[in-house]
PDB file of N, CA and C in Angstrom:
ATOM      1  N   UNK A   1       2.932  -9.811  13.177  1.00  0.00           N
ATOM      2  CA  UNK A   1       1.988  -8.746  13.347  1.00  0.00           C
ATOM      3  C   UNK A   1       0.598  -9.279  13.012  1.00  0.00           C
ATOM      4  N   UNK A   2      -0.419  -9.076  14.262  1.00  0.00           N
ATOM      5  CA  UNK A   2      -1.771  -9.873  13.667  1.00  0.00           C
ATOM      6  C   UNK A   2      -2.782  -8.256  13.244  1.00  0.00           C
ATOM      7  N   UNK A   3      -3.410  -7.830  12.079  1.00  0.00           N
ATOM      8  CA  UNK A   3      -3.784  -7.259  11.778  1.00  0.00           C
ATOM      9  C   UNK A   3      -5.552  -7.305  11.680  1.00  0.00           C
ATOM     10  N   UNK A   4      -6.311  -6.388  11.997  1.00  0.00           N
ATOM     11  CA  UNK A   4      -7.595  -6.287  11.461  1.00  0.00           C
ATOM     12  C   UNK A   4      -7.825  -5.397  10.240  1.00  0.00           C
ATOM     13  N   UNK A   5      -8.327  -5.981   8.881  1.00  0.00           N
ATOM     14  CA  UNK A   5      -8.830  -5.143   7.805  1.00  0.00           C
ATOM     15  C   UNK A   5      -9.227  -3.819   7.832  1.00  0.00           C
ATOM     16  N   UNK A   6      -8.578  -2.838   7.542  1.00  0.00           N
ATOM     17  CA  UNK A   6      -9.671  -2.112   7.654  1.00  0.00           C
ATOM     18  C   UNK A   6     -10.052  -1.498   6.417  1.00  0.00           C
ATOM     19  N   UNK A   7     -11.400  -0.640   6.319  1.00  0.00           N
ATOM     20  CA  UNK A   7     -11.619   0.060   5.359  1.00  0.00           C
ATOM     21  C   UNK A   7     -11.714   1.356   4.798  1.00  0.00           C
ATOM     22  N   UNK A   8     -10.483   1.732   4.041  1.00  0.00           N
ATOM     23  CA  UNK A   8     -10.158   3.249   3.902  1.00  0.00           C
ATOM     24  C   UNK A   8     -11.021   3.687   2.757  1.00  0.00           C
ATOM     25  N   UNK A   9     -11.739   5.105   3.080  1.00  0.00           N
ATOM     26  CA  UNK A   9     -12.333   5.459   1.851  1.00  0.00           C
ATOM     27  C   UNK A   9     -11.408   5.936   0.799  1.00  0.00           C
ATOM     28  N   UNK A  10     -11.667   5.805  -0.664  1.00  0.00           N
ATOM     29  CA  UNK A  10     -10.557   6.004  -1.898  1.00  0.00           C
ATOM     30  C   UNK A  10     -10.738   7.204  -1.775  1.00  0.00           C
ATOM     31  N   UNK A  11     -11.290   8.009  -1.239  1.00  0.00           N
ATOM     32  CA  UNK A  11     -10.423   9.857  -1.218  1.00  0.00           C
ATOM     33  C   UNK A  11      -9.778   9.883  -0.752  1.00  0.00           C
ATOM     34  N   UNK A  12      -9.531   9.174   0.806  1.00  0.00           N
ATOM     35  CA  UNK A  12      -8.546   9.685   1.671  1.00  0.00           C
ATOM     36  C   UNK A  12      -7.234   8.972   1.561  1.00  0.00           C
ATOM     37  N   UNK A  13      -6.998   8.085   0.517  1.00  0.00           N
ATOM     38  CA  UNK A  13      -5.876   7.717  -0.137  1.00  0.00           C
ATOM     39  C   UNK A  13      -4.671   8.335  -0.898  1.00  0.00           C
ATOM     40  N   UNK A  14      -3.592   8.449  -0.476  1.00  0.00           N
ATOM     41  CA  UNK A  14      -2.944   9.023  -1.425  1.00  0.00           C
ATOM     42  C   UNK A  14      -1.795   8.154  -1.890  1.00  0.00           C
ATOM     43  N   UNK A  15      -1.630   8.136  -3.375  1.00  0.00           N
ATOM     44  CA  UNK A  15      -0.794   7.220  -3.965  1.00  0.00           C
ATOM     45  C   UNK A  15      -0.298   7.799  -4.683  1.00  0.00           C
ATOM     46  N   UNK A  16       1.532   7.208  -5.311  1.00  0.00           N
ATOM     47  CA  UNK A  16       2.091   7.790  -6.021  1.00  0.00           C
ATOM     48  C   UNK A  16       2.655   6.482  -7.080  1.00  0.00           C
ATOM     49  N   UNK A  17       2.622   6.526  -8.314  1.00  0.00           N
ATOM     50  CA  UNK A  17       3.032   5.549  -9.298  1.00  0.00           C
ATOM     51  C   UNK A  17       4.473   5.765  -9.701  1.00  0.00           C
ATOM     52  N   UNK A  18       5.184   5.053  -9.723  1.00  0.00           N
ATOM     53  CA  UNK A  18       6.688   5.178 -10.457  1.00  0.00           C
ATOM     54  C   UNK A  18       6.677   4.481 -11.563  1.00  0.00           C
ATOM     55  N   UNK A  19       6.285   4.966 -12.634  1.00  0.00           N
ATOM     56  CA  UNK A  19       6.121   4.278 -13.630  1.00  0.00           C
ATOM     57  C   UNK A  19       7.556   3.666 -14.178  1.00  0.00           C
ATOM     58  N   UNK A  20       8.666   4.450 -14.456  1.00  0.00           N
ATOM     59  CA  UNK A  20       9.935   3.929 -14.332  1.00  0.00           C
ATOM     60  C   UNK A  20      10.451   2.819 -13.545  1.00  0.00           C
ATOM     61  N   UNK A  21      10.069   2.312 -12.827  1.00  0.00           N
ATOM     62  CA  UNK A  21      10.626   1.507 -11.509  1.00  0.00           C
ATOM     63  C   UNK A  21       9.100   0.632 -11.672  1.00  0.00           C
ATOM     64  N   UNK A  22       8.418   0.827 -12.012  1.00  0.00           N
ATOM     65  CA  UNK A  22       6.871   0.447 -11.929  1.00  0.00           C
ATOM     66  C   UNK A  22       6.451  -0.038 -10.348  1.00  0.00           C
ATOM     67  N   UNK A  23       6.609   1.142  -9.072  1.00  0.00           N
ATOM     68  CA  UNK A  23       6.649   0.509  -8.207  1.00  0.00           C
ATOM     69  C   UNK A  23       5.408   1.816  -7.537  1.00  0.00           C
ATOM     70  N   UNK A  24       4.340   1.084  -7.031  1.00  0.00           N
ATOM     71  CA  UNK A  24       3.195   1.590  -6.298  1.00  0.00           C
ATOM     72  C   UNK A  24       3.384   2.312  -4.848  1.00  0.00           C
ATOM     73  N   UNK A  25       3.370   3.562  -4.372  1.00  0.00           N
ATOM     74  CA  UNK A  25       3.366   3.758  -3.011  1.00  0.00           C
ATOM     75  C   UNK A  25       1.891   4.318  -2.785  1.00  0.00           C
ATOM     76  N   UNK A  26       1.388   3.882  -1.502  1.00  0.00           N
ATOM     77  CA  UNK A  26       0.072   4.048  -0.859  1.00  0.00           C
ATOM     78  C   UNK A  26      -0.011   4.541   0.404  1.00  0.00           C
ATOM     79  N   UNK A  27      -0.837   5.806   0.453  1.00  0.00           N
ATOM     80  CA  UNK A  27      -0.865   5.840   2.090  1.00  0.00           C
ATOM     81  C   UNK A  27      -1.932   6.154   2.285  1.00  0.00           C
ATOM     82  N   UNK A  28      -1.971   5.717   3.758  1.00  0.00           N
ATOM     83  CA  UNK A  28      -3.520   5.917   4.315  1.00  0.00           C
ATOM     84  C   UNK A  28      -3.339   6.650   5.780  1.00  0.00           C
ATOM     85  N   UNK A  29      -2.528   7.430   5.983  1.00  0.00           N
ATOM     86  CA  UNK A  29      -2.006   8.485   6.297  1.00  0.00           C
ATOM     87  C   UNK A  29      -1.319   9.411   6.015  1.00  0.00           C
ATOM     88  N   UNK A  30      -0.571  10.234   6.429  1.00  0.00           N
ATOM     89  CA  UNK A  30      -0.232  11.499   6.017  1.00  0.00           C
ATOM     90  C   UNK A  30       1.213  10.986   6.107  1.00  0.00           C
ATOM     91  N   UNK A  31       2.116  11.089   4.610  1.00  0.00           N
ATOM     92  CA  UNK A  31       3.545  10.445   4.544  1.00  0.00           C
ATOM     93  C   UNK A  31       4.457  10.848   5.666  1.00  0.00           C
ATOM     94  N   UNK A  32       4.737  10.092   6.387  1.00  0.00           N
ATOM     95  CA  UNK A  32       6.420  10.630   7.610  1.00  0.00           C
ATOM     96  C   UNK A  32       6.865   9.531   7.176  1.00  0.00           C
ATOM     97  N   UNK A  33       8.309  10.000   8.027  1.00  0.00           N
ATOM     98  CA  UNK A  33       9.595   8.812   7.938  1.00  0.00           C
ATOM     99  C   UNK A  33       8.978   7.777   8.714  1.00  0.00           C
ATOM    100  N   UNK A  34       9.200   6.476   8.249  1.00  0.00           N
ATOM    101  CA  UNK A  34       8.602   5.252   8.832  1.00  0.00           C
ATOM    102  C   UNK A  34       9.805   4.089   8.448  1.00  0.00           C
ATOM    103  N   UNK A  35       9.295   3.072   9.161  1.00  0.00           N
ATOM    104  CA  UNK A  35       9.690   1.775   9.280  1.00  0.00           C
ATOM    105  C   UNK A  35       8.810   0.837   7.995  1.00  0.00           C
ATOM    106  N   UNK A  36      10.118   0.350   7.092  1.00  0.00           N
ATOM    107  CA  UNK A  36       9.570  -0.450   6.102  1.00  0.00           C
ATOM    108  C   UNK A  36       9.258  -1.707   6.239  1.00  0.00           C
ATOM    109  N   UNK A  37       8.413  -2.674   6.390  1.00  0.00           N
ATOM    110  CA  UNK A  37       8.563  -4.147   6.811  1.00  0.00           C
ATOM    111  C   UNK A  37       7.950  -5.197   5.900  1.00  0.00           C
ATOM    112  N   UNK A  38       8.934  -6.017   4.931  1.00  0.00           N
ATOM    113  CA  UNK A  38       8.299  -6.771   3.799  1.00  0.00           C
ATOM    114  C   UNK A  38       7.605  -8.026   4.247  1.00  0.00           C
ATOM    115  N   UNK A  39       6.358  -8.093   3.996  1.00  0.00           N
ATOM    116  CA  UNK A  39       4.811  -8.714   4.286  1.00  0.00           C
ATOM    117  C   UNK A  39       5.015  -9.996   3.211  1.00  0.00           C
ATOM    118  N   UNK A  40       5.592  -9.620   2.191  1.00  0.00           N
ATOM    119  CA  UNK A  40       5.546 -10.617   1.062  1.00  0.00           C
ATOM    120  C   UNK A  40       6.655  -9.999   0.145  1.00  0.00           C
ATOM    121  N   UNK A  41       7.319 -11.200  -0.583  1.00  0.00           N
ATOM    122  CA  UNK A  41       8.256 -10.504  -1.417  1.00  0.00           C
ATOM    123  C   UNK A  41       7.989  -9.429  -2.288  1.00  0.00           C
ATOM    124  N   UNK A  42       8.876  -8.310  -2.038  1.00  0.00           N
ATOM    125  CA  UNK A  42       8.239  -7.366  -3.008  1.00  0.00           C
ATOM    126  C   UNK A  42       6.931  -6.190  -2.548  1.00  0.00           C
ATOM    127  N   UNK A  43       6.629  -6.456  -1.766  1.00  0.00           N
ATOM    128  CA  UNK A  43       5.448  -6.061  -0.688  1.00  0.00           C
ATOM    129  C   UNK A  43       5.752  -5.445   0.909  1.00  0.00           C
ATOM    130  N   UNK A  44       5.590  -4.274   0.682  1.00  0.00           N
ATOM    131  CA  UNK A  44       6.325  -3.990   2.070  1.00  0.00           C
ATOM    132  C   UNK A  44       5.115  -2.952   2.731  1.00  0.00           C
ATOM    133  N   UNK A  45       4.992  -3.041   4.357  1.00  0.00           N
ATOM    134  CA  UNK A  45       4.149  -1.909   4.564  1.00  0.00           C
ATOM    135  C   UNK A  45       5.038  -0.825   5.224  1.00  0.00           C
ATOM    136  N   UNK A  46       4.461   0.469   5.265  1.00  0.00           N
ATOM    137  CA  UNK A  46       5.200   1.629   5.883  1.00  0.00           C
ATOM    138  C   UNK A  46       4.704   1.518   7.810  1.00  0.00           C
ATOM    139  N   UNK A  47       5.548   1.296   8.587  1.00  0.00           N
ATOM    140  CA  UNK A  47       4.613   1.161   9.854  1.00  0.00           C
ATOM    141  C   UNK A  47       5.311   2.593  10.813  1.00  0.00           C
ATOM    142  N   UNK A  48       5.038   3.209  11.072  1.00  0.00           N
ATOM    143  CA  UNK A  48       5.116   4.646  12.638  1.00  0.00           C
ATOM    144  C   UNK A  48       5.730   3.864  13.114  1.00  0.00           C
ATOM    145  N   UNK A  49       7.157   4.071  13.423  1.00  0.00           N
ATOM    146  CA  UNK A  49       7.960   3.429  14.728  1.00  0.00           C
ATOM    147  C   UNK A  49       7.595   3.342  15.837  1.00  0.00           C
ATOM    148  N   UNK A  50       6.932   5.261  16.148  1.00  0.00           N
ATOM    149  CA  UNK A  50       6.662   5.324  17.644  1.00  0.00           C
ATOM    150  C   UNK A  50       5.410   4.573  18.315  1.00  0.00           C
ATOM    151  N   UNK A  51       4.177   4.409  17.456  1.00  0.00           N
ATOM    152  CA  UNK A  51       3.082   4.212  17.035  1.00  0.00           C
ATOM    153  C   UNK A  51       2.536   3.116  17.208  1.00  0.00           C
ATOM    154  N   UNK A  52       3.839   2.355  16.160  1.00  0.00           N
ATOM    155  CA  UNK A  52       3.209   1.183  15.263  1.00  0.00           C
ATOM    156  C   UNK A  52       1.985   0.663  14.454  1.00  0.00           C
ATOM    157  N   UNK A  53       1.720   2.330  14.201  1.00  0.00           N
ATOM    158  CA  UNK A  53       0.191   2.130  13.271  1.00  0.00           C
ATOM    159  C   UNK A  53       1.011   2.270  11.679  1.00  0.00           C
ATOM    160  N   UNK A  54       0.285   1.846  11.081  1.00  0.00           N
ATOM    161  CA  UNK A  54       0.575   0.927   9.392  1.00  0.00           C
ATOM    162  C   UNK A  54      -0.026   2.614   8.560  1.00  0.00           C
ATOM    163  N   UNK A  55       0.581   3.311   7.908  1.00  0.00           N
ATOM    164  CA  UNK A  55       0.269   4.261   7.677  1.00  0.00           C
ATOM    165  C   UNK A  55       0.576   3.828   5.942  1.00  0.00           C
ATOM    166  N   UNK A  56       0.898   2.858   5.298  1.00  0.00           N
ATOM    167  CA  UNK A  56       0.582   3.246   4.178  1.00  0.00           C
ATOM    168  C   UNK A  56       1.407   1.401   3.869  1.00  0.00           C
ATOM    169  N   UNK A  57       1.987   1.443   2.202  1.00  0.00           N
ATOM    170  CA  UNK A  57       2.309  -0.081   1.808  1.00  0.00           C
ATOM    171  C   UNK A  57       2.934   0.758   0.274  1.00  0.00           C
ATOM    172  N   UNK A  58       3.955   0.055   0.106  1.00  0.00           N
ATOM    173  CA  UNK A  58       4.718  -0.252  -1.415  1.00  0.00           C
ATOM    174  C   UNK A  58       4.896  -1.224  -2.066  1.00  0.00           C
ATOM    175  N   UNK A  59       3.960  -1.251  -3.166  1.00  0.00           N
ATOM    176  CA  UNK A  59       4.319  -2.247  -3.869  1.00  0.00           C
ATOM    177  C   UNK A  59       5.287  -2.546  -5.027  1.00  0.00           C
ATOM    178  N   UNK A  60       6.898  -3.482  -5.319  1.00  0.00           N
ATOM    179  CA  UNK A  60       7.413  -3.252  -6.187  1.00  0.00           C
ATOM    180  C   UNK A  60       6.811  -3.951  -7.314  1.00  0.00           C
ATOM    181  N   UNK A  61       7.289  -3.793  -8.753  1.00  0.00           N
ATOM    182  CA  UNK A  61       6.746  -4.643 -10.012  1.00  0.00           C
ATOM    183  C   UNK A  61       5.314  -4.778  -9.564  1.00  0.00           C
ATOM    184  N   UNK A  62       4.427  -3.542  -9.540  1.00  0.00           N
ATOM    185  CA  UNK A  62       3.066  -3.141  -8.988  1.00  0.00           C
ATOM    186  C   UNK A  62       2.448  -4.137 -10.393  1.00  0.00           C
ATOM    187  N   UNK A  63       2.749  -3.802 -12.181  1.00  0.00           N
ATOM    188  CA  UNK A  63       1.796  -3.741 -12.823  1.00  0.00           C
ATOM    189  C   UNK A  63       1.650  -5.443 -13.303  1.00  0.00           C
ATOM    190  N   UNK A  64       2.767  -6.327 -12.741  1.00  0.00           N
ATOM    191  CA  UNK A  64       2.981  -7.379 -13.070  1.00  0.00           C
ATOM    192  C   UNK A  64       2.151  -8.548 -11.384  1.00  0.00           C
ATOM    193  N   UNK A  65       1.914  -7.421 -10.640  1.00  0.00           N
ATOM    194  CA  UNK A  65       1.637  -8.491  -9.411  1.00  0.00           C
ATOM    195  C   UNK A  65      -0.202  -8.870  -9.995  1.00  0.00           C
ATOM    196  N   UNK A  66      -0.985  -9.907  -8.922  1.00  0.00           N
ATOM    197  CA  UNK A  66      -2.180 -10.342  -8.950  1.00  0.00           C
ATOM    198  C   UNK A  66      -2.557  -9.498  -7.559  1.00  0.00           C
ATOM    199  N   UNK A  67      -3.733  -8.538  -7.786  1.00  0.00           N
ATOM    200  CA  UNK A  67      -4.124  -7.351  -7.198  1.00  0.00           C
ATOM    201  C   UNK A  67      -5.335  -8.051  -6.587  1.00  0.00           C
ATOM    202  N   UNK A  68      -5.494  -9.363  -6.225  1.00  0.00           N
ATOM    203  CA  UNK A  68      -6.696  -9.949  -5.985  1.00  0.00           C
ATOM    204  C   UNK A  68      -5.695 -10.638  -4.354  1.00  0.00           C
ATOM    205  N   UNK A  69      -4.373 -10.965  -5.064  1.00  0.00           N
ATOM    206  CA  UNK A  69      -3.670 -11.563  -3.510  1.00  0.00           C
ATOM    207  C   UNK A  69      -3.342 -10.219  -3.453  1.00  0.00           C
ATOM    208  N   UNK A  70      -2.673  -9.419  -3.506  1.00  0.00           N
ATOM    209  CA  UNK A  70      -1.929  -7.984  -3.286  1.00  0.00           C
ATOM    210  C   UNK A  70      -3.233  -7.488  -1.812  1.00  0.00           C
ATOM    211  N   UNK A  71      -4.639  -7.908  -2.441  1.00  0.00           N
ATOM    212  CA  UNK A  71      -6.070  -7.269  -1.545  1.00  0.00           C
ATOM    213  C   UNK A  71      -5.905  -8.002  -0.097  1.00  0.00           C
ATOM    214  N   UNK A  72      -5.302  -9.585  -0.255  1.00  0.00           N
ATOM    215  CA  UNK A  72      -5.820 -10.195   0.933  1.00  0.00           C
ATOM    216  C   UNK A  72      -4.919 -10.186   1.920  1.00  0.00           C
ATOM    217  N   UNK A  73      -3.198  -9.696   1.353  1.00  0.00           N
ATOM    218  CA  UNK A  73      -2.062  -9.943   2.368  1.00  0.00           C
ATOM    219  C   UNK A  73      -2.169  -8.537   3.380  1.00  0.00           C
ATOM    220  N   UNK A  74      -2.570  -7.404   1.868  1.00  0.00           N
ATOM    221  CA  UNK A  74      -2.677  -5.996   3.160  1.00  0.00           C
ATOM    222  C   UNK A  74      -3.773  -5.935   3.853  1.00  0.00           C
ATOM    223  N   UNK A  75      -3.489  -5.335   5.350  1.00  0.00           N
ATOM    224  CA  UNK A  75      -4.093  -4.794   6.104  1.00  0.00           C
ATOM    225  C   UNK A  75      -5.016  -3.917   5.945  1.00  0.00           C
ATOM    226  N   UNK A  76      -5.118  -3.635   5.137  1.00  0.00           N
ATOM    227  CA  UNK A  76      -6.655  -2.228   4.817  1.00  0.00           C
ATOM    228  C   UNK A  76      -6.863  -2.906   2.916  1.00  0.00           C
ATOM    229  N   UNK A  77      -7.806  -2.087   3.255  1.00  0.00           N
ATOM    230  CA  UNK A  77      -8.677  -3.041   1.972  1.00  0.00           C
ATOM    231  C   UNK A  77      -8.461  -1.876   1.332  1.00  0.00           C
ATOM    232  N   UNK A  78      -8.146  -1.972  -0.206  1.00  0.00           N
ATOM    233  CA  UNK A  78      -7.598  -1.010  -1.106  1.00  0.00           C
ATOM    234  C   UNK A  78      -8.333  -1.458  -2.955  1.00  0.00           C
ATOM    235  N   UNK A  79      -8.874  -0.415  -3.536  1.00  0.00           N
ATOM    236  CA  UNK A  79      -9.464  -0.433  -4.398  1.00  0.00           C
ATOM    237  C   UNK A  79      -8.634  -0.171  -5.732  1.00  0.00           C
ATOM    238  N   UNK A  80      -8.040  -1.466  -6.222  1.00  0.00           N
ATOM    239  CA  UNK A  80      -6.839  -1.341  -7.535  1.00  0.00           C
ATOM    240  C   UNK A  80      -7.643  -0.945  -8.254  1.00  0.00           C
ATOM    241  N   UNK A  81      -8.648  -1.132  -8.453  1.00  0.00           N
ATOM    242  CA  UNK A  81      -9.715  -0.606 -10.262  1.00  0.00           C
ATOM    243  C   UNK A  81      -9.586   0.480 -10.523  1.00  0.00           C
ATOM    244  N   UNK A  82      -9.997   1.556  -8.995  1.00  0.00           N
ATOM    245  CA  UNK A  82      -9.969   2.735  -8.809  1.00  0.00           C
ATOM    246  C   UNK A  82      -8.343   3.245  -9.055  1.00  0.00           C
ATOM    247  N   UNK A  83      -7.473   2.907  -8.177  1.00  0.00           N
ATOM    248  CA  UNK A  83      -6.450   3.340  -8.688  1.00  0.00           C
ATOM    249  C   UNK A  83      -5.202   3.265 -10.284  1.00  0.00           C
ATOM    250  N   UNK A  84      -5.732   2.376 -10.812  1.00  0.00           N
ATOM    251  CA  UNK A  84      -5.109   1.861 -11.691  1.00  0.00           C
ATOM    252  C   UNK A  84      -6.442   2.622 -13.066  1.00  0.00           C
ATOM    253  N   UNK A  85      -7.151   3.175 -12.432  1.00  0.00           N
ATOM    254  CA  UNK A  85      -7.795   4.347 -13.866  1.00  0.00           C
ATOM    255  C   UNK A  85      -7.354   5.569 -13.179  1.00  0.00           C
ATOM    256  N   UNK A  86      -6.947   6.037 -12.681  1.00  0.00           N
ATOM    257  CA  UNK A  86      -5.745   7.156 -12.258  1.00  0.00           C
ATOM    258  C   UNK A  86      -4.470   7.232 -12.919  1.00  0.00           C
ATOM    259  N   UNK A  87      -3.853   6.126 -12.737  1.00  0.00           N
ATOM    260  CA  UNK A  87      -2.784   5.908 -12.735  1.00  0.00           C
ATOM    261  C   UNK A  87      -2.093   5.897 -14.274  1.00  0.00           C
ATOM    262  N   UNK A  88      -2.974   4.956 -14.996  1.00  0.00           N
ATOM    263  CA  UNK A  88      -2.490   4.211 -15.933  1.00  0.00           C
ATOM    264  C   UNK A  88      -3.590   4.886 -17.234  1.00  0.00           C
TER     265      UNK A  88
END
């Protein structure tokens, strides 16, 4: 899959933390049933079957990954600072 960056504003983000599981879900659309596809171990994006537009990404062992590579493998540019003073 060859991807262009894009840039989502942090309102229109919605994320959910599993602090138990410590595992990050992100969307940058509105959650449906989707197709999971791991990008990197541990790293998976949510993609629209019918679509094939990238509507969101899960990250597992979120609080232990480097959020600097986590920025460059996904497809939309995502603001951890911001989310991780939400979150945490």
């Amino acid at each position: 899959m060859i991807c262009t960056k894009v840039k989502i504003p942090k309102e229109a983000i919605v994320y959910d933390y599993d602090n138990n599981y410590d595992i990050l879900n992100i969307y940058i659309d509105k959650p449906i049933p989707a197709v999971a596809e791991e990008i990197y171990p541990g790293v998976y994006l949510f993609i629209d079957d019918p679509t094939d537009n990238v509507i969101g990404a899960s990250i597992l062992d979120y609080s232990k990954r480097d959020k600097k590579y986590i920025r460059k493998i996904l497809p939309f540019d995502i603001d951890f600072n911001y989310i991780n003073s939400k979150i945490i």
